[in-house]
C-alpha atoms as a PDB file:
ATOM      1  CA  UNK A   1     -78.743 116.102  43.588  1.00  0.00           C
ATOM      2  CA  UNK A   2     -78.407 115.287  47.418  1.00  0.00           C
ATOM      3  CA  UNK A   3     -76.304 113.160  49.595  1.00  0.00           C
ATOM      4  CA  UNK A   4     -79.152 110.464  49.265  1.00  0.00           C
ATOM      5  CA  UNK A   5     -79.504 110.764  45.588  1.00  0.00           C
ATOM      6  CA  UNK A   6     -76.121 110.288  44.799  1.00  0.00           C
ATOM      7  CA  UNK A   7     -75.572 107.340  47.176  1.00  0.00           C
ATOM      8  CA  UNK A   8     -78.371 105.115  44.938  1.00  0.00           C
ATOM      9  CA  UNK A   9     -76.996 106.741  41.929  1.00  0.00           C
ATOM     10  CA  UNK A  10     -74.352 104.326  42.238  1.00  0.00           C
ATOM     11  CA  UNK A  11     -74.043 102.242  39.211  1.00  0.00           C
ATOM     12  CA  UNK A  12     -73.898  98.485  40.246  1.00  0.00           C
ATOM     13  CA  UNK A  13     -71.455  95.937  38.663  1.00  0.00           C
ATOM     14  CA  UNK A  14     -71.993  92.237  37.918  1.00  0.00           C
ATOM     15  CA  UNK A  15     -68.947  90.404  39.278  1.00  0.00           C
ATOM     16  CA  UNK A  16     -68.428  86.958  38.033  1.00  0.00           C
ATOM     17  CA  UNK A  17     -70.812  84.171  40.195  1.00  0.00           C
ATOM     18  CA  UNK A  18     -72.768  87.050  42.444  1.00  0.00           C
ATOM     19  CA  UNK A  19     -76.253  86.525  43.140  1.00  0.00           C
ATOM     20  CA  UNK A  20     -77.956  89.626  40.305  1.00  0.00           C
ATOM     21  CA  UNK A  21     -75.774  86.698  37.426  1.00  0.00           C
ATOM     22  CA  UNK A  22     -77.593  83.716  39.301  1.00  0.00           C
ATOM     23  CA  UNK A  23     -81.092  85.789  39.375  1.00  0.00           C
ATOM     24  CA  UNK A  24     -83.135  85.350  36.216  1.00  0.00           C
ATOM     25  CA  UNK A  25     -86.556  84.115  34.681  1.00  0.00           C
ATOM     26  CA  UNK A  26     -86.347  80.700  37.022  1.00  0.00           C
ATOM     27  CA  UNK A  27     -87.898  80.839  40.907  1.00  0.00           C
ATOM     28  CA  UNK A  28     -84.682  81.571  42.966  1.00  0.00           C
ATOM     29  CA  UNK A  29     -83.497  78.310  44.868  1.00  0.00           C
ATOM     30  CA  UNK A  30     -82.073  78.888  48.595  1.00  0.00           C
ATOM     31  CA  UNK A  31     -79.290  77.065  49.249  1.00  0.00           C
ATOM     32  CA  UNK A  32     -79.450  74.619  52.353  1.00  0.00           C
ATOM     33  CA  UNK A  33     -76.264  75.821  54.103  1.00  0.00           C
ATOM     34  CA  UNK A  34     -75.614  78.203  56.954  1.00  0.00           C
ATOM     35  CA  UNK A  35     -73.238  80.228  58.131  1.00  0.00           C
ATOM     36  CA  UNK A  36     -70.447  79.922  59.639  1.00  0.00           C
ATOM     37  CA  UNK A  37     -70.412  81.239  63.570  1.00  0.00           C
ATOM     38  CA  UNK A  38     -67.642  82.643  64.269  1.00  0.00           C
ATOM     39  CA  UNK A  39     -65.591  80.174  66.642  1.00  0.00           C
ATOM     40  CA  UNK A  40     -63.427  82.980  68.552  1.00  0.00           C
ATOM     41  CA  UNK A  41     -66.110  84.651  69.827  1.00  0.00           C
ATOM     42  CA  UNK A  42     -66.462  84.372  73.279  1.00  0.00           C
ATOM     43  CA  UNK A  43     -69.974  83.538  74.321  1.00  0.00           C
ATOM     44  CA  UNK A  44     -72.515  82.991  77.402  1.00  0.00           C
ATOM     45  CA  UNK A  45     -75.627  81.232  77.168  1.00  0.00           C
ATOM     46  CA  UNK A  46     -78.966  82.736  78.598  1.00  0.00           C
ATOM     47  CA  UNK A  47     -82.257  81.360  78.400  1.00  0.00           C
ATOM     48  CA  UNK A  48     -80.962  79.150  75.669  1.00  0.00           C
ATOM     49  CA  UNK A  49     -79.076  82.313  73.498  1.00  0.00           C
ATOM     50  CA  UNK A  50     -75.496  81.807  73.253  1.00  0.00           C
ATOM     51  CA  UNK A  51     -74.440  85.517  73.682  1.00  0.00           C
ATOM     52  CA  UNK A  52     -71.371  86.886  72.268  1.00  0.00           C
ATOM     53  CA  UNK A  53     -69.762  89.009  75.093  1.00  0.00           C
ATOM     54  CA  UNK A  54     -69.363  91.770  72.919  1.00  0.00           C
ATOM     55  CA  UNK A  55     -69.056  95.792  73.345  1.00  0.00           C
ATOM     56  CA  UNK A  56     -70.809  98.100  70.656  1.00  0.00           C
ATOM     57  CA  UNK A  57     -67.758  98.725  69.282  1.00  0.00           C
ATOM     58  CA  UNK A  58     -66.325  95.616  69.450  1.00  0.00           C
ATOM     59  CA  UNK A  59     -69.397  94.578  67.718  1.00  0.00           C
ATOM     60  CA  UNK A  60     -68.950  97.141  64.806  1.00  0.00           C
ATOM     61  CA  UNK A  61     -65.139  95.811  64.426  1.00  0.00           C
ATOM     62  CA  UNK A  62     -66.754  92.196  63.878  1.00  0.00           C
ATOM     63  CA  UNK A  63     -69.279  93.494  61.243  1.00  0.00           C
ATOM     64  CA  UNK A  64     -66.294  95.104  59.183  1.00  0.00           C
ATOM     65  CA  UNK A  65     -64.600  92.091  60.024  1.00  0.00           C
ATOM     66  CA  UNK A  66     -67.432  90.067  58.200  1.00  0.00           C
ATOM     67  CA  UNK A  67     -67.843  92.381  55.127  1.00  0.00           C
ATOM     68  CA  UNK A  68     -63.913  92.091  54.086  1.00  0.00           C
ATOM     69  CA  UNK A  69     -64.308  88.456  54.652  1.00  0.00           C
ATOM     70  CA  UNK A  70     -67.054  88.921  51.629  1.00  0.00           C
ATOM     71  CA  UNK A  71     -68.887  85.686  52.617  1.00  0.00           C
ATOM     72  CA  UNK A  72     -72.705  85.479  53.192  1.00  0.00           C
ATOM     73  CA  UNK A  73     -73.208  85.682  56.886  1.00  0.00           C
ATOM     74  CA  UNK A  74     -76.132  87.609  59.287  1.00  0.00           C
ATOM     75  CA  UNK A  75     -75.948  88.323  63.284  1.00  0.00           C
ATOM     76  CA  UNK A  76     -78.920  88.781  65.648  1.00  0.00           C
ATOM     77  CA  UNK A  77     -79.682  91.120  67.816  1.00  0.00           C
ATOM     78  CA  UNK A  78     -81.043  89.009  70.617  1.00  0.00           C
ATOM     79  CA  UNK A  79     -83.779  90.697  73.499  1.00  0.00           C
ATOM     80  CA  UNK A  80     -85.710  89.498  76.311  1.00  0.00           C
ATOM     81  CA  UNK A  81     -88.719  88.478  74.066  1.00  0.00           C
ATOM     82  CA  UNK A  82     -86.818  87.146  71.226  1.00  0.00           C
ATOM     83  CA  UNK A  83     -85.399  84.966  74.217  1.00  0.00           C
ATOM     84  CA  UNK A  84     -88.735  83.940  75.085  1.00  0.00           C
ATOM     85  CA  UNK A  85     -89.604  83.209  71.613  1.00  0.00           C
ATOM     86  CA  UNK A  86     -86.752  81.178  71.085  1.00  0.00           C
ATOM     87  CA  UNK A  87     -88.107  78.782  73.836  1.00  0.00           C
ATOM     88  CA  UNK A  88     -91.075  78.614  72.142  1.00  0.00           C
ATOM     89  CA  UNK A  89     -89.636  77.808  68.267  1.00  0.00           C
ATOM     90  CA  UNK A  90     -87.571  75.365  67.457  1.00  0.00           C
ATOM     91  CA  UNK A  91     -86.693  76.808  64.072  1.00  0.00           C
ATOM     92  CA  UNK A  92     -85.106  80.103  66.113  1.00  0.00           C
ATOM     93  CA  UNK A  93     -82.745  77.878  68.322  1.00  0.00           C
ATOM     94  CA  UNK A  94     -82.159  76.119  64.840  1.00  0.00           C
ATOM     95  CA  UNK A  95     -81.200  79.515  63.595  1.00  0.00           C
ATOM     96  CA  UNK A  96     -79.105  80.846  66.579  1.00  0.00           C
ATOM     97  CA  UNK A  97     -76.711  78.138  65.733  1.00  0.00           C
ATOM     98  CA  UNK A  98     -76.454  79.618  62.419  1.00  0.00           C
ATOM     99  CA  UNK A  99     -75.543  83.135  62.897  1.00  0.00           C
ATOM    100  CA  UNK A 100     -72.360  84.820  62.863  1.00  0.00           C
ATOM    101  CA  UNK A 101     -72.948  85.778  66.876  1.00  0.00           C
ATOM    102  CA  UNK A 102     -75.979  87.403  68.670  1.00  0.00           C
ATOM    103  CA  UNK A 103     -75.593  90.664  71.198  1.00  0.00           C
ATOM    104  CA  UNK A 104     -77.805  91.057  74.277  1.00  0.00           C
ATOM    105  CA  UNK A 105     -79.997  93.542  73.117  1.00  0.00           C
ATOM    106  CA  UNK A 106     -81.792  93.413  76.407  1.00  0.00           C
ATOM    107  CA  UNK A 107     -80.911  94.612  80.208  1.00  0.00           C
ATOM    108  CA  UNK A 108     -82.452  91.577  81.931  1.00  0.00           C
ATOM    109  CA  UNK A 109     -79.697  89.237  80.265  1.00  0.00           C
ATOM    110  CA  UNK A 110     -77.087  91.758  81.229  1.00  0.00           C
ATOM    111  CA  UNK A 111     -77.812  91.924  85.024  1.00  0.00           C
ATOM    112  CA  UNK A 112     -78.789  88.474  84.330  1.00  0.00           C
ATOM    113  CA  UNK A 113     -75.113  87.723  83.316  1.00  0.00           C
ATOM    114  CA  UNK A 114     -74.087  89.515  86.813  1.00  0.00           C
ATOM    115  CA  UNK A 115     -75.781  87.462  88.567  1.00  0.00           C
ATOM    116  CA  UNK A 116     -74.751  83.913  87.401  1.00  0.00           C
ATOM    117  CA  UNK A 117     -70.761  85.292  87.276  1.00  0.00           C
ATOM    118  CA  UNK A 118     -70.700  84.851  83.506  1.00  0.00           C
ATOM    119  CA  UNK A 119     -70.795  88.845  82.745  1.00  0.00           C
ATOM    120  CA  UNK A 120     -71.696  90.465  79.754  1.00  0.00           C
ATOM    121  CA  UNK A 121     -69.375  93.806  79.098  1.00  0.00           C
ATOM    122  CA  UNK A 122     -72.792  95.349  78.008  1.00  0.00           C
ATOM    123  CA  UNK A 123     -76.346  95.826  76.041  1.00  0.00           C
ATOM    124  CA  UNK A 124     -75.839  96.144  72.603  1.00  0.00           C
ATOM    125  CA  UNK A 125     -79.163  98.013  70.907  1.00  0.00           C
ATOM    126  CA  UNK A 126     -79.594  97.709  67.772  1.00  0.00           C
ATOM    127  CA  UNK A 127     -81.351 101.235  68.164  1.00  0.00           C
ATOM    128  CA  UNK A 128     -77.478 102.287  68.894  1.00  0.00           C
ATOM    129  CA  UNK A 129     -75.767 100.017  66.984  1.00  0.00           C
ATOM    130  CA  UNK A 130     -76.960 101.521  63.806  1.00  0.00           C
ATOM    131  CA  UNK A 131     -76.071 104.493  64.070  1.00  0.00           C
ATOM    132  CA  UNK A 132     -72.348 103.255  64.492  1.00  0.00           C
ATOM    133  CA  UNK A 133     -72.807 100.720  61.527  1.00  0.00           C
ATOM    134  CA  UNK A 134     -73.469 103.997  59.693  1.00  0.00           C
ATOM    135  CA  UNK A 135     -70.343 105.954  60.508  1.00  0.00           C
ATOM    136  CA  UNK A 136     -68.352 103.015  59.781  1.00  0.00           C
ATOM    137  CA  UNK A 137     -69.757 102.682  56.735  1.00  0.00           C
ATOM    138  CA  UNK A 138     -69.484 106.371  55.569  1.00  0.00           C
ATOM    139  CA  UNK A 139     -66.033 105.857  56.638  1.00  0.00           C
ATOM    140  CA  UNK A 140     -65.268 102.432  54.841  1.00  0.00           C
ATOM    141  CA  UNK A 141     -67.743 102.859  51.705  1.00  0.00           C
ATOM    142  CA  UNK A 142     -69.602  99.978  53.192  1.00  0.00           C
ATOM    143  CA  UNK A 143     -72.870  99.968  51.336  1.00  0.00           C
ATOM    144  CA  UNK A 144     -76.082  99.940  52.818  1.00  0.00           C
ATOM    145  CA  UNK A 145     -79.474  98.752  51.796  1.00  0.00           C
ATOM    146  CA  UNK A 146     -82.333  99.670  54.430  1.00  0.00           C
ATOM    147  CA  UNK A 147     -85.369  97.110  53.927  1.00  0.00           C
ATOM    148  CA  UNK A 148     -88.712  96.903  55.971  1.00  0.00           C
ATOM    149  CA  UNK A 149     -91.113  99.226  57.756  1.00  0.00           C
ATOM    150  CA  UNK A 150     -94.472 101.412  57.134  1.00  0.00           C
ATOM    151  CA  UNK A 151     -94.348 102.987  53.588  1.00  0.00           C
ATOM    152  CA  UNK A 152     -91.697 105.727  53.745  1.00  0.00           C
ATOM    153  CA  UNK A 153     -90.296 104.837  56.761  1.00  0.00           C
ATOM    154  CA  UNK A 154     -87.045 103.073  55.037  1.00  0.00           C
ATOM    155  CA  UNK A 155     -86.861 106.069  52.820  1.00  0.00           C
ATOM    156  CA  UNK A 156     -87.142 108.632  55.541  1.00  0.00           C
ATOM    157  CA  UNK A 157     -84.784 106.830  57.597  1.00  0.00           C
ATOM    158  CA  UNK A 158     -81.775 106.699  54.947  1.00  0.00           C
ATOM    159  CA  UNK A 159     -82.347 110.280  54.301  1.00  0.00           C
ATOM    160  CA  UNK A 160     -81.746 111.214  58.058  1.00  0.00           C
ATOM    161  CA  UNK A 161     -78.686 108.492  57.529  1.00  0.00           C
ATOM    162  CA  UNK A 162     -77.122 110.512  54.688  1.00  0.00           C
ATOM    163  CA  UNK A 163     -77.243 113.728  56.104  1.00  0.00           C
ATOM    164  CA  UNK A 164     -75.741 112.566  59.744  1.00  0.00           C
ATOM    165  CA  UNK A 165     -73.240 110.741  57.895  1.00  0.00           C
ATOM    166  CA  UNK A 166     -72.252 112.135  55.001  1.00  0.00           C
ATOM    167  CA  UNK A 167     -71.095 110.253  52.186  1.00  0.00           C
ATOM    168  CA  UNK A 168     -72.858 107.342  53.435  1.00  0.00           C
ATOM    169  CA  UNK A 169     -73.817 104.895  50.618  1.00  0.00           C
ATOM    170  CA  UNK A 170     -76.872 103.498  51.078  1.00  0.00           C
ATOM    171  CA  UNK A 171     -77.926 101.916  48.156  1.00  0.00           C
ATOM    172  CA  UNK A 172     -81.572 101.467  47.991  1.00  0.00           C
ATOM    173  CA  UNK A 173     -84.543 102.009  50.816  1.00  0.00           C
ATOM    174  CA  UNK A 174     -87.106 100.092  50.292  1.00  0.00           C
ATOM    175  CA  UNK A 175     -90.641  98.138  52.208  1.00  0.00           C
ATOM    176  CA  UNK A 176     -92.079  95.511  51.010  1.00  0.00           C
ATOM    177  CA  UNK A 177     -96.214  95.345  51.887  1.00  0.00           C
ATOM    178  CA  UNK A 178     -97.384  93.478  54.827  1.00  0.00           C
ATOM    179  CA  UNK A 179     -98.904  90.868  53.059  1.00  0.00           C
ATOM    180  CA  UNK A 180     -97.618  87.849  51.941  1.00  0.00           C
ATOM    181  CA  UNK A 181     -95.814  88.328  48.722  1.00  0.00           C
ATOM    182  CA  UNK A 182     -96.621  86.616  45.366  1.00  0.00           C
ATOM    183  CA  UNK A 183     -93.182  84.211  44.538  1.00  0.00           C
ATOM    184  CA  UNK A 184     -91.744  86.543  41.894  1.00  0.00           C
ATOM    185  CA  UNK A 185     -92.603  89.813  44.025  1.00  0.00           C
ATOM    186  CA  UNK A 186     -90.384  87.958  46.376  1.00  0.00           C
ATOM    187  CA  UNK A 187     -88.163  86.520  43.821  1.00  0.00           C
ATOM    188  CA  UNK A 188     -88.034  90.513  42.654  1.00  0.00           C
ATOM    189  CA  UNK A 189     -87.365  91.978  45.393  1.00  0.00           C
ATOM    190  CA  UNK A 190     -84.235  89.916  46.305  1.00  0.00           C
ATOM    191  CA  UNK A 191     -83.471  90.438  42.437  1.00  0.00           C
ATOM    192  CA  UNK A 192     -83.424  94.321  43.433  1.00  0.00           C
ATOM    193  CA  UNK A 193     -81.348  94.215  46.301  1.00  0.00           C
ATOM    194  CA  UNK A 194     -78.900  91.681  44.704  1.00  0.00           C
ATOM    195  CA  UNK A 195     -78.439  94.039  41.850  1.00  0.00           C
ATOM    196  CA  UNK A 196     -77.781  97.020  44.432  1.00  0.00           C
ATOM    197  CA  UNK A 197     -74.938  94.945  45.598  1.00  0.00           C
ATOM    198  CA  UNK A 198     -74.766  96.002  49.446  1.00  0.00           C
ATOM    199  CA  UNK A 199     -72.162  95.161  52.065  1.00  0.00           C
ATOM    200  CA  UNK A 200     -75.025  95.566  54.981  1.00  0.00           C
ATOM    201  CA  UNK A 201     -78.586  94.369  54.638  1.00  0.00           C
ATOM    202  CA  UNK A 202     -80.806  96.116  57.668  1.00  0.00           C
ATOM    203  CA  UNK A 203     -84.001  94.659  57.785  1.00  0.00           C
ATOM    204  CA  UNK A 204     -86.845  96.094  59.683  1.00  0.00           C
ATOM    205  CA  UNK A 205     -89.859  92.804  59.809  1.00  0.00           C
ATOM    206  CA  UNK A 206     -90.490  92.383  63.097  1.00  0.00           C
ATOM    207  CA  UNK A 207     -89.988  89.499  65.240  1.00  0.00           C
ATOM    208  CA  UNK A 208     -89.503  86.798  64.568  1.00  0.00           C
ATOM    209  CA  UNK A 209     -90.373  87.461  60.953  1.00  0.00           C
ATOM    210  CA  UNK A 210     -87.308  89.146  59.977  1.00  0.00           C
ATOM    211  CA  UNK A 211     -85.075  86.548  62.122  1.00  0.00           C
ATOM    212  CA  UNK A 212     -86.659  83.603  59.956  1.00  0.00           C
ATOM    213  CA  UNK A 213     -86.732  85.727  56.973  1.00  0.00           C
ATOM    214  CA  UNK A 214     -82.600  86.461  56.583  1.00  0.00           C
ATOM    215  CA  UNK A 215     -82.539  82.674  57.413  1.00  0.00           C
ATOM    216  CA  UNK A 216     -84.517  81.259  54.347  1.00  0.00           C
ATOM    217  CA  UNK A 217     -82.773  84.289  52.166  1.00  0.00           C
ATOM    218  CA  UNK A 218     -79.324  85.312  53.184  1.00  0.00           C
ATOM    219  CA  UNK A 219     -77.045  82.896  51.049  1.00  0.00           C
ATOM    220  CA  UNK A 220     -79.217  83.771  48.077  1.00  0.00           C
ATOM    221  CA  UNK A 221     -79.547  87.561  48.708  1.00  0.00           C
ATOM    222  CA  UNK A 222     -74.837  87.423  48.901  1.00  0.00           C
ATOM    223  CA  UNK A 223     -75.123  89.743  51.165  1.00  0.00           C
ATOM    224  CA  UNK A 224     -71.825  89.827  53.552  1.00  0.00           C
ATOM    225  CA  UNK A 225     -73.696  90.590  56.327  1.00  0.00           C
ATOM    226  CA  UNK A 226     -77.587  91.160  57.686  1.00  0.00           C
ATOM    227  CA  UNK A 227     -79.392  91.701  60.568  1.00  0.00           C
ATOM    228  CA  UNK A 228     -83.236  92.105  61.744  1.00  0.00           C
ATOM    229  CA  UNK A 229     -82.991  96.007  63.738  1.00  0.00           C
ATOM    230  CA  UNK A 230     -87.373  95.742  64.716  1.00  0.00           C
ATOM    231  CA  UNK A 231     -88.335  98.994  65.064  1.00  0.00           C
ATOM    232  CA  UNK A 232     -85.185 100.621  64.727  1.00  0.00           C
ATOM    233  CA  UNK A 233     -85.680 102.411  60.766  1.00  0.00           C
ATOM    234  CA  UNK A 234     -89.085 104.066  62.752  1.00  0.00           C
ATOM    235  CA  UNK A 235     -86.954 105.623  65.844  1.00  0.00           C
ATOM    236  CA  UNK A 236     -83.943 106.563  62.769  1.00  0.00           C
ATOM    237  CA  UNK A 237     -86.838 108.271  60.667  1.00  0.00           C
ATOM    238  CA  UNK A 238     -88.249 109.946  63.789  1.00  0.00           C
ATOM    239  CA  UNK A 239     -92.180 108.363  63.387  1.00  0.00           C
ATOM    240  CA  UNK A 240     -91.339 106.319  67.036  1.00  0.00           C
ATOM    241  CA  UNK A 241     -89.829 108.519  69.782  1.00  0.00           C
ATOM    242  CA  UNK A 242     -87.184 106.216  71.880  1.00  0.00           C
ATOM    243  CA  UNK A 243     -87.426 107.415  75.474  1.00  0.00           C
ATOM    244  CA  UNK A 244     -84.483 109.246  77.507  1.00  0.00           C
ATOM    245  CA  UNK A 245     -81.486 108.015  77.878  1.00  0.00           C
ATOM    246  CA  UNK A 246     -81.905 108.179  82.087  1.00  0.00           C
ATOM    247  CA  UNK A 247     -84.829 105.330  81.223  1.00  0.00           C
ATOM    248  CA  UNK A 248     -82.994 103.184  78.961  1.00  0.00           C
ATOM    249  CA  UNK A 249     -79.833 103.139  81.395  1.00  0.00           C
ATOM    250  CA  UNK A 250     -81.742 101.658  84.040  1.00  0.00           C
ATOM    251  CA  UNK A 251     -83.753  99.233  81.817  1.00  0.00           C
ATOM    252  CA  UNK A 252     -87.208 100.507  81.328  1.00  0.00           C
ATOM    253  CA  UNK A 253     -86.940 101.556  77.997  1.00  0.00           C
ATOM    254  CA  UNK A 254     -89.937  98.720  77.678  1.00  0.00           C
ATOM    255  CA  UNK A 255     -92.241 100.936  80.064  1.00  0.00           C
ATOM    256  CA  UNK A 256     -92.086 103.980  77.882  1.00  0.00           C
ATOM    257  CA  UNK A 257     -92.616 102.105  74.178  1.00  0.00           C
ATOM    258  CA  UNK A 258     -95.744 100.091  76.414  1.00  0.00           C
ATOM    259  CA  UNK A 259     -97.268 103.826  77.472  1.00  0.00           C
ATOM    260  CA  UNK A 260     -96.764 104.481  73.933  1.00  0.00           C
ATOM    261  CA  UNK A 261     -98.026 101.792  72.280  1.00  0.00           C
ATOM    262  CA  UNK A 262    -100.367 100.044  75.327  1.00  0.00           C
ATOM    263  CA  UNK A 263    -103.026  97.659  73.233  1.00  0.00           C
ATOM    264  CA  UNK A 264     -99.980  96.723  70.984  1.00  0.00           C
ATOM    265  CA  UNK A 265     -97.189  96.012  73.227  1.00  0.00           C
ATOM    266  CA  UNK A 266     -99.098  95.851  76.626  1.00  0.00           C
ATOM    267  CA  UNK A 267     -99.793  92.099  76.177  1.00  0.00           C
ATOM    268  CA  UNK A 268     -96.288  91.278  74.802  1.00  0.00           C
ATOM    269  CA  UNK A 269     -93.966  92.627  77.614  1.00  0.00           C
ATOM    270  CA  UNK A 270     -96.755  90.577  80.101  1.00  0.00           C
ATOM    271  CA  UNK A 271     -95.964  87.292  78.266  1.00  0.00           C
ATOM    272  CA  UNK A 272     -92.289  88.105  78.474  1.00  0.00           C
ATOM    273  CA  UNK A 273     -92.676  88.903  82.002  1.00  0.00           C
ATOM    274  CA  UNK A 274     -93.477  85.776  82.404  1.00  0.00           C
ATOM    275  CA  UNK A 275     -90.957  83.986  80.861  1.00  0.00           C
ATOM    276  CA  UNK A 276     -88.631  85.839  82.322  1.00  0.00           C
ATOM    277  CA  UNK A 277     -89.716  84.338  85.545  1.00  0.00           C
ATOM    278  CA  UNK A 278     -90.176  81.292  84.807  1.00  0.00           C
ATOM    279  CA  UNK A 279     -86.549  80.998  83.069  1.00  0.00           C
ATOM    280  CA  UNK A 280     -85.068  82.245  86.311  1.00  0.00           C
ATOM    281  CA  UNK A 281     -86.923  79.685  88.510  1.00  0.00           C
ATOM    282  CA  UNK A 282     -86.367  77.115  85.833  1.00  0.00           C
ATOM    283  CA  UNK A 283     -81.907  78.342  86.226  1.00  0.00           C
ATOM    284  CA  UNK A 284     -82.227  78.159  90.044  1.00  0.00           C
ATOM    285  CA  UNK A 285     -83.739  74.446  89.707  1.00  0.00           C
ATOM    286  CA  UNK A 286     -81.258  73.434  87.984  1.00  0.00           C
ATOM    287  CA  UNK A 287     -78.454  75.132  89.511  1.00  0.00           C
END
């Protein structure tokens, strides 16, 4: 049996009032409350995210921070278009004031942040960031469930995971089909991860699907703590190159993933283009 196989063999436990007790025969009920941000963070706002001034590593301390204080909670990883997304959803600024903290996964907000003398140390990716996550957990025992993606992707990725880091317990891999799901495939698949009982949820929908997703499901799922990581299980599994470091120092990693993917992704860094401008014009108005 492998690294991989032994990390799922992991027998789970039912602890007094978790989430696999409250699961059964009746549709699952979402409670109304949020989380708790986390009030000594220090933050900057840009384009309407309040961003945690937060290293990587700093940002890994706060995640194991979260997990040993065992309480429901989820962080975003916050870029230029789910900035411009934000603008355009009310139920995204709605959930920013939810969340634990969001990083600056995005250049534009760093230099951005330069500019307007309210620095951020740095971007946080979650491309990067998981990959820490991971030896922190391998380290700590954290567990690890790895949900979203094509078929195999999730499975592929955690495999890769396991043997970087090993001992790493990730305790299930798993992707849901694009389509909407029926209410008990959705009530079972929360059932499954409950029952797997993991200390970080990693969820790989897209956004703002996966974003609104945690939202609606994170008290109910008792996870500790989740985030939405986009595309980051398809550069982990090795189906989506991510380009060279030289590129994504100087902030057009965007350039190479459009040349990769032009019909798909050609049309979305134009709109946030745009909004990039028009937030800047819309600052120096103001200002």
């Amino acid at each position: 049996m492998n690294t991989l196989e032994r990390s799922w063999a992991v027998p789970p436990t039912t602890r007094p009032g978790s989430c696999e007790m409250a699961l059964g025969p009746q549709p699952l009920v979402v409670a109304a409350a949020g989380a708790e941000p986390l009030e000594d963070v220090t933050r900057t706002t840009i384009w309407g995210l309040p961003l945690a001034r937060l290293t990587s590593s700093e940002t890994v301390d706060l995640v194991e921070k979260l997990i040993e204080r065992r309480r429901p909670s989820f962080f975003i990883t916050a870029n230029l278009h789910y900035a411009m997304l934000t603008d355009r959803d009310s139920r995204l600024a709605e959930l920013n004031r939810r969340a634990a903290f969001l990083v600056a996964d995005g250049m534009p907000m760093v230099w951005y942040s330069r500019l307007i003398k309210h620095r951020l140390p740095q971007r946080v990716a979650g491309s990067d960031l998981v990959y820490q996550l991971c030896q922190r957990a391998a380290l700590r025992g954290h567990r690890i469930f790895l949900l979203g993606g094509q078929p195999g992707v999730a499975e592929a990725a955690a495999a890769n995971l396991c043997g970087r880091y090993p001992g790493l317990p990730i305790v299930g891999a798993e992707a849901p089909p694009f389509r909407t799901l029926s209410d008990k495939e959705h009530h079972d698949l929360l059932g499954r991860i409950c029952r797997a009982r993991p200390d970080l949820l990693l969820v790989a929908f897209g956004q703002p699907k996966g974003e609104l997703w945690l939202g609606e499901n994170y008290e109910a799922l008792g996870v500790p703590v989740c985030v939405q990581m986009g595309a980051t299980l398809d550069f982990v599994a090795g189906r989506v190159r991510r380009a060279p470091r030289w590129l994504q120092r100087v902030g057009l990693e965007w350039l190479f993933r459009a040349l990769q993917e032009p019909r798909r992704l050609g049309p979305r860094y134009l709109a946030d283009a745009i909004f990039l401008g028009r937030a800047m014009l819309r600052d120096a108005w103001r200002r």
